[in-house]
PDB file of N, CA and C in Angstrom:
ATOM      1  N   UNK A   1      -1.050 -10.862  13.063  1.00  0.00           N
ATOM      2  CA  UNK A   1      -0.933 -11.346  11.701  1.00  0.00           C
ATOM      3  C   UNK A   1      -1.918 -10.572  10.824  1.00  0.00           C
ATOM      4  N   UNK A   2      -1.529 -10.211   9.568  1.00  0.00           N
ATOM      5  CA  UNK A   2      -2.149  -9.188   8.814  1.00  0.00           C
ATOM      6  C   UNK A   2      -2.708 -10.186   7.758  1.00  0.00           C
ATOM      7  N   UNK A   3      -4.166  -9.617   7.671  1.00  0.00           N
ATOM      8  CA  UNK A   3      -5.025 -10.577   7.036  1.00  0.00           C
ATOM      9  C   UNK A   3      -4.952  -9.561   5.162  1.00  0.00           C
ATOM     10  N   UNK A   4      -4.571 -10.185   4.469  1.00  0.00           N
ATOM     11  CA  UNK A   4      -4.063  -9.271   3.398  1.00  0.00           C
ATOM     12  C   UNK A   4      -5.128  -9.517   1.810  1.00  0.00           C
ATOM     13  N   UNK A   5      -5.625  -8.297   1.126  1.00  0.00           N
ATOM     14  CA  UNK A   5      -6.779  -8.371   0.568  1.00  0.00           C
ATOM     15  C   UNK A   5      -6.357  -8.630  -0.863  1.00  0.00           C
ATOM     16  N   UNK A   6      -7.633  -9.817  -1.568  1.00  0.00           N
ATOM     17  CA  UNK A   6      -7.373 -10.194  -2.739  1.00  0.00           C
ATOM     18  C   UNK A   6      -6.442  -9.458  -3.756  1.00  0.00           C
ATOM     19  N   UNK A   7      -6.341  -8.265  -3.668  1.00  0.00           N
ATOM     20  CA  UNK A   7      -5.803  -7.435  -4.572  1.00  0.00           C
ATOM     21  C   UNK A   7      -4.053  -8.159  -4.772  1.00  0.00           C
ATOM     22  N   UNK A   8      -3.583  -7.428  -2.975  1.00  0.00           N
ATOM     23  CA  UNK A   8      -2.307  -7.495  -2.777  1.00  0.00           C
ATOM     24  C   UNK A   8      -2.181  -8.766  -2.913  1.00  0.00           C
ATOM     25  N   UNK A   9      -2.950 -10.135  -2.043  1.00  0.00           N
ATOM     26  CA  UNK A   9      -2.479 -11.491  -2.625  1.00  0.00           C
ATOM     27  C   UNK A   9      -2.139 -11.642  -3.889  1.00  0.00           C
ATOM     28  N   UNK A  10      -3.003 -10.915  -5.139  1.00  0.00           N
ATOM     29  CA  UNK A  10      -2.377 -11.699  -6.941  1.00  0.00           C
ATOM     30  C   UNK A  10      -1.284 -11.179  -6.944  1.00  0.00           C
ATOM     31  N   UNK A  11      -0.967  -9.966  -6.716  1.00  0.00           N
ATOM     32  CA  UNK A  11       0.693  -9.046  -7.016  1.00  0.00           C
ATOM     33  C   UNK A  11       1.127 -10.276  -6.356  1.00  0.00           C
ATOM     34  N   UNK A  12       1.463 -10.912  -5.551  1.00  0.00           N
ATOM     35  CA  UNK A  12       2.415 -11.388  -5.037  1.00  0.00           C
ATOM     36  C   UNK A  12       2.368 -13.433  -5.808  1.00  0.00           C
ATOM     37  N   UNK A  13       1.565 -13.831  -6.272  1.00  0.00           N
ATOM     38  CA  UNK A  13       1.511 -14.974  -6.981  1.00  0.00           C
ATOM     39  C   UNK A  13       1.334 -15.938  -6.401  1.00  0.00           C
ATOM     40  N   UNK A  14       2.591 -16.819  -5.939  1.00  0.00           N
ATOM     41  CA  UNK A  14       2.779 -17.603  -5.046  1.00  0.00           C
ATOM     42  C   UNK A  14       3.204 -17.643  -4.475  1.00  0.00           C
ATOM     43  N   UNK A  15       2.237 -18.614  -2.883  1.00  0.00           N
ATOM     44  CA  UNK A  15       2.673 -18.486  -2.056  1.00  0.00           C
ATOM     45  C   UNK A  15       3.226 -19.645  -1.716  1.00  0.00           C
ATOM     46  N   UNK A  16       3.450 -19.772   0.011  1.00  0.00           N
ATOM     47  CA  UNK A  16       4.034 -21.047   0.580  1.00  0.00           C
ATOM     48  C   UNK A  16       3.532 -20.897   1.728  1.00  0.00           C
ATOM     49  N   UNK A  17       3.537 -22.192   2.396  1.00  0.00           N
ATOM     50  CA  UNK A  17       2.559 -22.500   3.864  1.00  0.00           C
ATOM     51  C   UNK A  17       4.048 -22.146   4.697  1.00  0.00           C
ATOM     52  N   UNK A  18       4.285 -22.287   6.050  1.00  0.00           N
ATOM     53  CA  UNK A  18       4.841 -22.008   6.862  1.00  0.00           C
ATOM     54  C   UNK A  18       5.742 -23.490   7.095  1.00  0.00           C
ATOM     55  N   UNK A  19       4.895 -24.552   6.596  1.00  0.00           N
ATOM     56  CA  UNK A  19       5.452 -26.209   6.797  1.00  0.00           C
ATOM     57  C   UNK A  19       6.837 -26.340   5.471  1.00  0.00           C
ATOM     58  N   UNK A  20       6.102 -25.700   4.283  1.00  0.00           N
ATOM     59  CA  UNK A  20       7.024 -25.708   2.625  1.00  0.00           C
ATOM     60  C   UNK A  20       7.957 -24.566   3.207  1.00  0.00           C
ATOM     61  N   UNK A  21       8.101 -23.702   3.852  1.00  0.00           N
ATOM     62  CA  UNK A  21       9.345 -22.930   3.812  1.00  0.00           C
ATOM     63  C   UNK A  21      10.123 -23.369   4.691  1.00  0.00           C
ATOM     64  N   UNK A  22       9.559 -23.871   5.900  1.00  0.00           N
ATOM     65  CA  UNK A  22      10.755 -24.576   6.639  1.00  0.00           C
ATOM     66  C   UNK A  22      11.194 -25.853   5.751  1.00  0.00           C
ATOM     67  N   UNK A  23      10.510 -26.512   4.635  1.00  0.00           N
ATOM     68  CA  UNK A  23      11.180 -27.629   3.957  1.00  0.00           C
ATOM     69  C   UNK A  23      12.130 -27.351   3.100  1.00  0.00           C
ATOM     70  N   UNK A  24      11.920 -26.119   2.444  1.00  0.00           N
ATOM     71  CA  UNK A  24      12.653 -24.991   1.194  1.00  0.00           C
ATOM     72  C   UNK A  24      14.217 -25.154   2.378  1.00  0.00           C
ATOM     73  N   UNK A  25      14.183 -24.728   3.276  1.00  0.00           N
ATOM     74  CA  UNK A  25      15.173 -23.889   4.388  1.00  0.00           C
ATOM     75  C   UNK A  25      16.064 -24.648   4.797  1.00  0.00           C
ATOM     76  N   UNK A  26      14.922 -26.195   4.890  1.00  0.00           N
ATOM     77  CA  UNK A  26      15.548 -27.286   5.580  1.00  0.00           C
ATOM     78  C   UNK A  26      15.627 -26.791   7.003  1.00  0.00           C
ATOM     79  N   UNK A  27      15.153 -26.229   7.603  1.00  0.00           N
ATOM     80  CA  UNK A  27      15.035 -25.783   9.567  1.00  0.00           C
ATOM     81  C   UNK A  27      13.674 -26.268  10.255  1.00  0.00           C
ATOM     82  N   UNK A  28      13.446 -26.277  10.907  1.00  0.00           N
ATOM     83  CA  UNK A  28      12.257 -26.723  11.632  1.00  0.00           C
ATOM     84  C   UNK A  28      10.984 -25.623  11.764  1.00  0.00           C
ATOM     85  N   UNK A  29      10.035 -26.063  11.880  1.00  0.00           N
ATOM     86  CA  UNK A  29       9.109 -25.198  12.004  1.00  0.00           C
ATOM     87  C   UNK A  29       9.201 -23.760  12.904  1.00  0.00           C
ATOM     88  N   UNK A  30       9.877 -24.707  14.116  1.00  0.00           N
ATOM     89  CA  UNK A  30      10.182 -23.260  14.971  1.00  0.00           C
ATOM     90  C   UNK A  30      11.203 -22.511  14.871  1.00  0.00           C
ATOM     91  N   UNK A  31      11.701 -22.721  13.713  1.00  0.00           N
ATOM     92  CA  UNK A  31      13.014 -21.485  13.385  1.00  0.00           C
ATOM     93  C   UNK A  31      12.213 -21.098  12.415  1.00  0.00           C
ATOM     94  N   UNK A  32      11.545 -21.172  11.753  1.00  0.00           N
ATOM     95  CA  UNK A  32      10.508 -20.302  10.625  1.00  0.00           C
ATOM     96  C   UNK A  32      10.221 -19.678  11.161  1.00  0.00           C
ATOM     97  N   UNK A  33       9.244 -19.779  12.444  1.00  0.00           N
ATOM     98  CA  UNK A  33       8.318 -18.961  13.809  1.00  0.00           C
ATOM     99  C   UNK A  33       9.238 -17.799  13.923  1.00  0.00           C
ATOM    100  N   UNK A  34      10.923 -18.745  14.305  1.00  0.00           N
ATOM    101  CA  UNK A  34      11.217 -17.700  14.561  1.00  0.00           C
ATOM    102  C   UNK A  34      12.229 -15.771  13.653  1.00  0.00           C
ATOM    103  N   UNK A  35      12.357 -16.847  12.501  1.00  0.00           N
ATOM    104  CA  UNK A  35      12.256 -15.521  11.410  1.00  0.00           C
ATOM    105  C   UNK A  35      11.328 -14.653  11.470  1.00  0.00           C
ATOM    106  N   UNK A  36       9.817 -15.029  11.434  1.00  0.00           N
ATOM    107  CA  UNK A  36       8.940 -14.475  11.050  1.00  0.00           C
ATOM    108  C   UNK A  36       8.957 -12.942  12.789  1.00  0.00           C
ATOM    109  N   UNK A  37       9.469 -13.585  14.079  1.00  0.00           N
ATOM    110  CA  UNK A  37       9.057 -12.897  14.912  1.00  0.00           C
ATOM    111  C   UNK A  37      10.305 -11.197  14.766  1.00  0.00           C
ATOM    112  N   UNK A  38      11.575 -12.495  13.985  1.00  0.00           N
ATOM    113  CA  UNK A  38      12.736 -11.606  13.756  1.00  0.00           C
ATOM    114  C   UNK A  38      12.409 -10.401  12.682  1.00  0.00           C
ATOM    115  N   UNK A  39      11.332 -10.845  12.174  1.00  0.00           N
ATOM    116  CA  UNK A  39      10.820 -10.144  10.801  1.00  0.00           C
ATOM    117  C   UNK A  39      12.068 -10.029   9.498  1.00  0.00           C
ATOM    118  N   UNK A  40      12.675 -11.177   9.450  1.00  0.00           N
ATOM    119  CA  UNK A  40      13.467 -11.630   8.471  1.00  0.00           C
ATOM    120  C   UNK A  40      12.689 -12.073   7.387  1.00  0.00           C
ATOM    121  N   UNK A  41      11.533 -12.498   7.876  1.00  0.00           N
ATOM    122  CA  UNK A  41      10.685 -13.073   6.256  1.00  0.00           C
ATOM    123  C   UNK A  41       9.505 -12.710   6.786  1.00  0.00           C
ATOM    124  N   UNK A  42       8.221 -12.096   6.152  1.00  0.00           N
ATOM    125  CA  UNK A  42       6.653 -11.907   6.954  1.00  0.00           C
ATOM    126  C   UNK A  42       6.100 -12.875   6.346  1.00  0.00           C
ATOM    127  N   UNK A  43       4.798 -13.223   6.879  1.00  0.00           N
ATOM    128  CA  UNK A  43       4.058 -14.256   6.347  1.00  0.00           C
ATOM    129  C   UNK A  43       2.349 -13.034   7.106  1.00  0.00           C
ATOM    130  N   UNK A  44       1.470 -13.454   6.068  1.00  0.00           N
ATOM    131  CA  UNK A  44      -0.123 -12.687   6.158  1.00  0.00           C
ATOM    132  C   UNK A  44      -1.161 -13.732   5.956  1.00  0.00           C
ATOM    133  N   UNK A  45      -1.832 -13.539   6.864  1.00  0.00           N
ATOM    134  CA  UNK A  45      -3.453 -14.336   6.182  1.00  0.00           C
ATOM    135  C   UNK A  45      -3.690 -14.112   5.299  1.00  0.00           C
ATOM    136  N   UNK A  46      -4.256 -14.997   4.209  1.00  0.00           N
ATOM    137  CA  UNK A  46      -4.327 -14.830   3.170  1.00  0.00           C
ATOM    138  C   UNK A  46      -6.078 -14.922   2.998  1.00  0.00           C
ATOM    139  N   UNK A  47      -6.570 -14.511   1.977  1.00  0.00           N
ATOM    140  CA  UNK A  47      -8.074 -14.730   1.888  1.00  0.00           C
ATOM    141  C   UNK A  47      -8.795 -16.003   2.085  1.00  0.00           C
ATOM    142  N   UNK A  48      -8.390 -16.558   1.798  1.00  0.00           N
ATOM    143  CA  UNK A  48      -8.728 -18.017   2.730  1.00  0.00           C
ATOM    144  C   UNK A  48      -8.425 -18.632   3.913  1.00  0.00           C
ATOM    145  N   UNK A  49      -7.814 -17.613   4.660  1.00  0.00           N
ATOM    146  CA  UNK A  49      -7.274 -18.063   5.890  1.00  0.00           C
ATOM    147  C   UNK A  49      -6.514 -18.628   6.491  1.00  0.00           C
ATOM    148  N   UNK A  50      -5.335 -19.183   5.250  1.00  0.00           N
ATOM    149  CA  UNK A  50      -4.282 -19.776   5.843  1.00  0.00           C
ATOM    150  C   UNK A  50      -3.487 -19.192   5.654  1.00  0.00           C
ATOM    151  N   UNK A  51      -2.521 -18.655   6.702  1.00  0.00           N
ATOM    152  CA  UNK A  51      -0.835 -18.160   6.567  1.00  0.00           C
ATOM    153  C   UNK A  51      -0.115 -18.367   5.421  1.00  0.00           C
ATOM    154  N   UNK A  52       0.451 -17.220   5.011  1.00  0.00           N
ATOM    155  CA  UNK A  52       1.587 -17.913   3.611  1.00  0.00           C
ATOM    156  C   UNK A  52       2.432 -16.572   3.508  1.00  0.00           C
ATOM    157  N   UNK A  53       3.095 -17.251   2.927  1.00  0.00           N
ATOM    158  CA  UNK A  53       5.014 -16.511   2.936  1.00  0.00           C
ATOM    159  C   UNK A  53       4.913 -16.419   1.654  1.00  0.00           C
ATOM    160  N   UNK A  54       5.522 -15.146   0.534  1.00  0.00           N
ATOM    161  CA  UNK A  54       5.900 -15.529  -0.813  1.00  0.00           C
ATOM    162  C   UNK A  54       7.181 -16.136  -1.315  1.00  0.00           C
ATOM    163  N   UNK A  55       6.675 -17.215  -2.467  1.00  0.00           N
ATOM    164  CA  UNK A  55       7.380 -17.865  -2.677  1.00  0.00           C
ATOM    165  C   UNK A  55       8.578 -17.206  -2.808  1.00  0.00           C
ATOM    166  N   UNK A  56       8.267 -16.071  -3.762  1.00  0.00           N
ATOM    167  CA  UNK A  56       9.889 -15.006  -3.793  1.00  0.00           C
ATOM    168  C   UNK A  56      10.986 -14.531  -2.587  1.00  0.00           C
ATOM    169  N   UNK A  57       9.881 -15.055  -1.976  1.00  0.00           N
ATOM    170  CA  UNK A  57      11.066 -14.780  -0.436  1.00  0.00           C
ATOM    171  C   UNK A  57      12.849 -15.175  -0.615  1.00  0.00           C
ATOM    172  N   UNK A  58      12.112 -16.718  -1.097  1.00  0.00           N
ATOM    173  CA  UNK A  58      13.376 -17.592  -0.771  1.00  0.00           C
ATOM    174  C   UNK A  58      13.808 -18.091  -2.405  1.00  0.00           C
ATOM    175  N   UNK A  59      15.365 -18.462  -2.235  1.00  0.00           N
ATOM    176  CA  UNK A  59      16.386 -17.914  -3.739  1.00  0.00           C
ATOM    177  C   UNK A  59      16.595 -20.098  -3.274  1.00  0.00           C
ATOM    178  N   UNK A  60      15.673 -20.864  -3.526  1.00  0.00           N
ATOM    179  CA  UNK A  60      16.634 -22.402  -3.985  1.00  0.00           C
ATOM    180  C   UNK A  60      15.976 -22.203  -2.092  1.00  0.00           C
ATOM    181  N   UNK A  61      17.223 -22.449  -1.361  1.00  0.00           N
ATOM    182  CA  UNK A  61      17.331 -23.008  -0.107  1.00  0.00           C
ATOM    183  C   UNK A  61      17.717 -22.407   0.742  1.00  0.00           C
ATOM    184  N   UNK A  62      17.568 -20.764   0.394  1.00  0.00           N
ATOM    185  CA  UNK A  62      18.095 -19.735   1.209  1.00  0.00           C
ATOM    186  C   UNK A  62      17.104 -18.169   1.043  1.00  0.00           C
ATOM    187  N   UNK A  63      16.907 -17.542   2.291  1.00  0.00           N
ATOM    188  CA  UNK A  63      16.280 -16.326   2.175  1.00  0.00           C
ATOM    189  C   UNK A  63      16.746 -15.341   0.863  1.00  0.00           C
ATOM    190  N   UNK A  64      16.148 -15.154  -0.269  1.00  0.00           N
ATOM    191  CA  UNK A  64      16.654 -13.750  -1.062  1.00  0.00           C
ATOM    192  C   UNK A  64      17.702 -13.013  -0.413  1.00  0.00           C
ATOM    193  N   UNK A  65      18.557 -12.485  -0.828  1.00  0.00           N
ATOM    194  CA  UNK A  65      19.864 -11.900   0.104  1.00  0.00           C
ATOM    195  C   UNK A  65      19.084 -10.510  -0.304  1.00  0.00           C
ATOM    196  N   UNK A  66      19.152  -9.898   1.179  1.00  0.00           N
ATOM    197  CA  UNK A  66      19.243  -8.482   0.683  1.00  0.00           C
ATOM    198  C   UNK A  66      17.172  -8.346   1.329  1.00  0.00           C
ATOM    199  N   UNK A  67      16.937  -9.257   1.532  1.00  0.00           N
ATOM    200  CA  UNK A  67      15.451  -9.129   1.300  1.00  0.00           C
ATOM    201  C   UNK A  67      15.503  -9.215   3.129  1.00  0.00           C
ATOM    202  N   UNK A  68      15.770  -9.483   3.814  1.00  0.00           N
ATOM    203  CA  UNK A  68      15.802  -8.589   5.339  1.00  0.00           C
ATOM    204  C   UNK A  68      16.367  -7.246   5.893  1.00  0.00           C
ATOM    205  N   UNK A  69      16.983  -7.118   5.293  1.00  0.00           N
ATOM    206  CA  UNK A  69      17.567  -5.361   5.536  1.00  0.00           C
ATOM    207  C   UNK A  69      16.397  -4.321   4.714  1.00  0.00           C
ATOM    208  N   UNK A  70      16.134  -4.826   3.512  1.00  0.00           N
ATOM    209  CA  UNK A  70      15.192  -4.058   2.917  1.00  0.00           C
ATOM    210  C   UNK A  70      13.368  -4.251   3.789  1.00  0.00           C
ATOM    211  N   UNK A  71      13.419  -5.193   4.668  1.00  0.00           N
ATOM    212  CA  UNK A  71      12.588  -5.307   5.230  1.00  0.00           C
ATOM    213  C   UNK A  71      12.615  -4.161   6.625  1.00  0.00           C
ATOM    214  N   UNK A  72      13.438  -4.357   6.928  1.00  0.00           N
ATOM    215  CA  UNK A  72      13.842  -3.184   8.362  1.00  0.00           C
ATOM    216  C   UNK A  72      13.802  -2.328   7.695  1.00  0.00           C
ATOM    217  N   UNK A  73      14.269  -2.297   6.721  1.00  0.00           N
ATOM    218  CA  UNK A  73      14.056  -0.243   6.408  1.00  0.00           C
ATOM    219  C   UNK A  73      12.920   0.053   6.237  1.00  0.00           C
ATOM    220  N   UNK A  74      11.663  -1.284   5.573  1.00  0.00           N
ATOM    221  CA  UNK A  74      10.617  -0.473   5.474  1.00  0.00           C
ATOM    222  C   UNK A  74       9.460  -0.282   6.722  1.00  0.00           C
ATOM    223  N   UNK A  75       9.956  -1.482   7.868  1.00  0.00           N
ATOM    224  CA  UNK A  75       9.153  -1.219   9.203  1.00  0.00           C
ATOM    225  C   UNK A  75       9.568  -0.298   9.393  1.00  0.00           C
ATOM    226  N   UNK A  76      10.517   0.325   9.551  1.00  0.00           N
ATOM    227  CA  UNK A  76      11.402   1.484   9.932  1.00  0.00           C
ATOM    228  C   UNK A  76      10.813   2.525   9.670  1.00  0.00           C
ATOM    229  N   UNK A  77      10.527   2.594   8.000  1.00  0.00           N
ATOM    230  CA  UNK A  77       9.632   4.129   7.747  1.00  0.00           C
ATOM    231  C   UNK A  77       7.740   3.931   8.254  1.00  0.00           C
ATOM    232  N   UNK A  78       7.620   3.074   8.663  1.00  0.00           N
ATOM    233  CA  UNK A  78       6.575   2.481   9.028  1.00  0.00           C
ATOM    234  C   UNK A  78       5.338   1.721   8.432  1.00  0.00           C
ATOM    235  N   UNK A  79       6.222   1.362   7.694  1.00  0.00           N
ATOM    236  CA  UNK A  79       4.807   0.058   6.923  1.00  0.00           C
ATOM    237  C   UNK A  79       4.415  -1.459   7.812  1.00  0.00           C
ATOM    238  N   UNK A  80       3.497  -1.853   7.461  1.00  0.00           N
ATOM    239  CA  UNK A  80       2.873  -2.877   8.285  1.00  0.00           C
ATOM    240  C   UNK A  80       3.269  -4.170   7.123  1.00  0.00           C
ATOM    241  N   UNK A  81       2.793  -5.331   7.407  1.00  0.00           N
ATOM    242  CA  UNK A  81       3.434  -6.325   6.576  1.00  0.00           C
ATOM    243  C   UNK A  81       2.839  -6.147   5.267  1.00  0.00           C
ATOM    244  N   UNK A  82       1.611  -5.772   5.002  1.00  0.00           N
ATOM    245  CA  UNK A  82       0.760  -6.092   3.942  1.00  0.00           C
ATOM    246  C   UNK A  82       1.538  -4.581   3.387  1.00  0.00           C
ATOM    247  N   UNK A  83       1.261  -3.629   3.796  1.00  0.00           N
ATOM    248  CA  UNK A  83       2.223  -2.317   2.657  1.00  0.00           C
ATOM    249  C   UNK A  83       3.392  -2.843   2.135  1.00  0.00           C
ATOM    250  N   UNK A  84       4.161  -3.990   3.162  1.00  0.00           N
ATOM    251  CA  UNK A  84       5.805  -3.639   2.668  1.00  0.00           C
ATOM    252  C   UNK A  84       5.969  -4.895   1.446  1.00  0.00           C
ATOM    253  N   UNK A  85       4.161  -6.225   1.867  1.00  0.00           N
ATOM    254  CA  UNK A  85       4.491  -6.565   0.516  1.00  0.00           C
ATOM    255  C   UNK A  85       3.930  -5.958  -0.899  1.00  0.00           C
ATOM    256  N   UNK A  86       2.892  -5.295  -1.070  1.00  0.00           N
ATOM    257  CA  UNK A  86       2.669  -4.418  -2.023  1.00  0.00           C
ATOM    258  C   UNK A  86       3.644  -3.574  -2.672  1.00  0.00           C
ATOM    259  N   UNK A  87       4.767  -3.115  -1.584  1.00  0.00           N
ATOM    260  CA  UNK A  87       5.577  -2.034  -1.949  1.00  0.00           C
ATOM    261  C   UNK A  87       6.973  -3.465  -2.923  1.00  0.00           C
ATOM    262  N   UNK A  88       7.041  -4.267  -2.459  1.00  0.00           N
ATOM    263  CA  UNK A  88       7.843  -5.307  -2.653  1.00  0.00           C
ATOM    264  C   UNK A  88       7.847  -6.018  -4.219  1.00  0.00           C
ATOM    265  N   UNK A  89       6.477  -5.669  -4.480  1.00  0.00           N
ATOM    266  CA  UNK A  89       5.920  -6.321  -5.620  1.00  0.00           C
ATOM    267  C   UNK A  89       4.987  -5.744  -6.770  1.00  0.00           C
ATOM    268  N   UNK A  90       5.328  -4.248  -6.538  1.00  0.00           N
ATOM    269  CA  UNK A  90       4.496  -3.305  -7.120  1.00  0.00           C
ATOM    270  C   UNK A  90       5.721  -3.125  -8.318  1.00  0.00           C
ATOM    271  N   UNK A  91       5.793  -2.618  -9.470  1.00  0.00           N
ATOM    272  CA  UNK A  91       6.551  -2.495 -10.527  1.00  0.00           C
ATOM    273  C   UNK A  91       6.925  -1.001  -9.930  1.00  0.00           C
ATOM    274  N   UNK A  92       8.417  -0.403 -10.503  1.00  0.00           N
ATOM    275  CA  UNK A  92       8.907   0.749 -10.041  1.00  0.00           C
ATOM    276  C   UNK A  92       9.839   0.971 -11.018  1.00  0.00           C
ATOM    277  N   UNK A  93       9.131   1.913 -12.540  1.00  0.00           N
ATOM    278  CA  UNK A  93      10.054   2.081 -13.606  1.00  0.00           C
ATOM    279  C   UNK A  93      11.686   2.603 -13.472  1.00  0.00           C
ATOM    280  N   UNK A  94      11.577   2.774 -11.919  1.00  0.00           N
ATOM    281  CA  UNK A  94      13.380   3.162 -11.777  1.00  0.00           C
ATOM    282  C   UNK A  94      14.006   1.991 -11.832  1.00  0.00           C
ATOM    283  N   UNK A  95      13.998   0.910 -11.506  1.00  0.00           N
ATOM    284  CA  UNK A  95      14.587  -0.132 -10.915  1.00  0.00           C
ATOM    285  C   UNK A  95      14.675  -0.733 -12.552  1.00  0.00           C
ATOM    286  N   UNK A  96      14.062  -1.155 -13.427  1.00  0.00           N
ATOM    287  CA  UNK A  96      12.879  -0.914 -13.443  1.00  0.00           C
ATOM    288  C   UNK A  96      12.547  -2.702 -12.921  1.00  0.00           C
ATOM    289  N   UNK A  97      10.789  -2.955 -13.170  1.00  0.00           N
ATOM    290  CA  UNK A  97      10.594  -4.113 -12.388  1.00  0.00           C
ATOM    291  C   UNK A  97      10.532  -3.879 -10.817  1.00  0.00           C
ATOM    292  N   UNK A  98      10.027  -4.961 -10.034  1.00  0.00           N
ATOM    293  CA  UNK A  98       9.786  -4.809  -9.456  1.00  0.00           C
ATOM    294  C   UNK A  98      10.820  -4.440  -7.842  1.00  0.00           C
ATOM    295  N   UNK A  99      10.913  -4.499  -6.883  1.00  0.00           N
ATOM    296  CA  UNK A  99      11.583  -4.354  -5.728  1.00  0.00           C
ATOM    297  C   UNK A  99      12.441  -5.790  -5.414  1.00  0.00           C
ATOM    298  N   UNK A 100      11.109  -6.443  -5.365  1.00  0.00           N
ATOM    299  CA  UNK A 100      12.057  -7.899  -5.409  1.00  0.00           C
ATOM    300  C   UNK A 100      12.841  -8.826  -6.361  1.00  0.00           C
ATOM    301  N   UNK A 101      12.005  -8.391  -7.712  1.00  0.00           N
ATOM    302  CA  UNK A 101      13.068  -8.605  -8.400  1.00  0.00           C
ATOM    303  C   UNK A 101      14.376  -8.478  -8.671  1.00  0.00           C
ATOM    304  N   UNK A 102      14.756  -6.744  -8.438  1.00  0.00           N
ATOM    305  CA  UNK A 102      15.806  -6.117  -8.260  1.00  0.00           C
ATOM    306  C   UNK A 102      16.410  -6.910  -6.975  1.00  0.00           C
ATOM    307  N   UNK A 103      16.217  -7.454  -5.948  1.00  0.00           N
ATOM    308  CA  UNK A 103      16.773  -8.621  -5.302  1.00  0.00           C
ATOM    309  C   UNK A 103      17.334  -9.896  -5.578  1.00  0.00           C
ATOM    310  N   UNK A 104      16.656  -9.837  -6.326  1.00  0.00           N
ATOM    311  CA  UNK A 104      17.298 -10.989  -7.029  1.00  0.00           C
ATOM    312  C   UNK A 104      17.764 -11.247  -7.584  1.00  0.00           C
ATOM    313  N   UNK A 105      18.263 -10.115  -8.557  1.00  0.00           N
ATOM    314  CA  UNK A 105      19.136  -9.510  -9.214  1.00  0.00           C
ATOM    315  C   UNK A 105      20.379  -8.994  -8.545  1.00  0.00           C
ATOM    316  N   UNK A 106      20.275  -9.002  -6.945  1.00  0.00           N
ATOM    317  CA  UNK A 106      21.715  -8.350  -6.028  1.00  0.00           C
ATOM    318  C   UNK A 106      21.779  -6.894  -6.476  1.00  0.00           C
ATOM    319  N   UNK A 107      20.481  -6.301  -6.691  1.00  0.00           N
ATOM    320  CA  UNK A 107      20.797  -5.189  -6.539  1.00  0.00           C
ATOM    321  C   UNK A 107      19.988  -4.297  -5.693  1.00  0.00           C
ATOM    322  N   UNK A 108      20.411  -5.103  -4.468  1.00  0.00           N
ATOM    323  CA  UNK A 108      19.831  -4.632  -2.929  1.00  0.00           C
ATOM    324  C   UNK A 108      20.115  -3.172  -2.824  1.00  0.00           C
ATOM    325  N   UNK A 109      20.782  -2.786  -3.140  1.00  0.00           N
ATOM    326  CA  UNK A 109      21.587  -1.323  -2.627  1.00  0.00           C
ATOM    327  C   UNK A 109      20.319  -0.353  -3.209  1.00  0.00           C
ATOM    328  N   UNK A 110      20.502  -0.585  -4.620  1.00  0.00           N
ATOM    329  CA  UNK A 110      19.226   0.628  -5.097  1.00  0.00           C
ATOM    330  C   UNK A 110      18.030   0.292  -4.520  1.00  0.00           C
ATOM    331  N   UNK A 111      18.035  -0.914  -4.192  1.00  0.00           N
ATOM    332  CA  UNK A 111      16.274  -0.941  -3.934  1.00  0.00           C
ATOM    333  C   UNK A 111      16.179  -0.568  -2.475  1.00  0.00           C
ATOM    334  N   UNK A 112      17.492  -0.685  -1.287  1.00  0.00           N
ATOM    335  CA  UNK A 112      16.961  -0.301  -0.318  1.00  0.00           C
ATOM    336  C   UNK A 112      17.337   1.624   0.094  1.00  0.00           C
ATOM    337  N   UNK A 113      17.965   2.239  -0.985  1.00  0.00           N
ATOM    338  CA  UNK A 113      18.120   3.875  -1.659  1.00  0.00           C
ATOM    339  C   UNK A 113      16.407   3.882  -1.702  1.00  0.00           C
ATOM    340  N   UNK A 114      15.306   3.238  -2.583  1.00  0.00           N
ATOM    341  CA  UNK A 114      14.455   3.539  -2.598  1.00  0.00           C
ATOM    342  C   UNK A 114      13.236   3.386  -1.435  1.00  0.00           C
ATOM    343  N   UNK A 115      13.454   2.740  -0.978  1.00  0.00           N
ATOM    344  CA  UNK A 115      12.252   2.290   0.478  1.00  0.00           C
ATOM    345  C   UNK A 115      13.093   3.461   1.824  1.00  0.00           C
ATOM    346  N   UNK A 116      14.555   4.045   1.527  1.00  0.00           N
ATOM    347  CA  UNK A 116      15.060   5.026   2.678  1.00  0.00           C
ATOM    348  C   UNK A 116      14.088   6.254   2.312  1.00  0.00           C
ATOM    349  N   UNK A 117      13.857   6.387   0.979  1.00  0.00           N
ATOM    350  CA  UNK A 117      13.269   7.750   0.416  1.00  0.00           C
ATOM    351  C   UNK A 117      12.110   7.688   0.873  1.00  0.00           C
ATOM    352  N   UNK A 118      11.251   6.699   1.544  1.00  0.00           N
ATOM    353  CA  UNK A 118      10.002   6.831   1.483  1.00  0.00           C
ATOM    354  C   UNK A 118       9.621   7.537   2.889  1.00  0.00           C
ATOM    355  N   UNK A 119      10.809   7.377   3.693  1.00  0.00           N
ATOM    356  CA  UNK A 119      10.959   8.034   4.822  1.00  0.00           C
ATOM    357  C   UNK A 119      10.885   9.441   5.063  1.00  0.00           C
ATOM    358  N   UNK A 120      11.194  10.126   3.551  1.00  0.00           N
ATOM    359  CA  UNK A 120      11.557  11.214   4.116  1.00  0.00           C
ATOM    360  C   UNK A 120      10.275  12.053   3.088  1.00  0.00           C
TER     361      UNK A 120
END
């Protein structure tokens, strides 16, 4: 678990404990566990030491669509959890806004065009 530094925690706003996203999800704790092992959603220590997921993860009662594939692509080019949320939540005048925003917006396609590029 990646212990993630004041900086990257504000980019990302709010968070959620591991107990509030399985309530968001409606699943049990150990299907959260087990997203997190699937790396469908990451969760980081946070500066105070407790685990947390961003709230942006999840769209109402369901994972952001589009926000696990864009996750594999970026373990893929090799980021660790704390890069891929920085990279997630960093503003990117192409898109423009941020990565996840553009998720939430369903416009997964360009944003995961941009995290393939980082590969190369």
């Amino acid at each position: 678990m990646t212990q993630i530094d004041p900086v990257a925690d504000a980019l990302v706003g709010k968070w959620l404990s591991l107990p509030e996203v399985a309530g968001r999800l409606g699943i049990p704790s150990s299907r959260v566990k087990q997203l997190l092992r699937d790396r469908k959603i990451i969760a980081v220590t946070r500066p105070g030491g407790e685990r947390g997921v961003p709230d942006a993860f999840l769209d109402g009662g369901q994972i952001v669509k589009g926000l696990c594939g864009t996750l594999t692509v970026l373990f893929d080019c090799g980021f660790d959890e704390e890069e891929a949320l920085r990279w997630l939540f960093t503003a990117d005048e192409t898109l423009p806004g941020t990565p996840i925003e553009a998720l939430y917006k369903r416009r997964g396609t360009e944003v995961n065009r941009r995290a393939q590029a980082l590969a190369f």
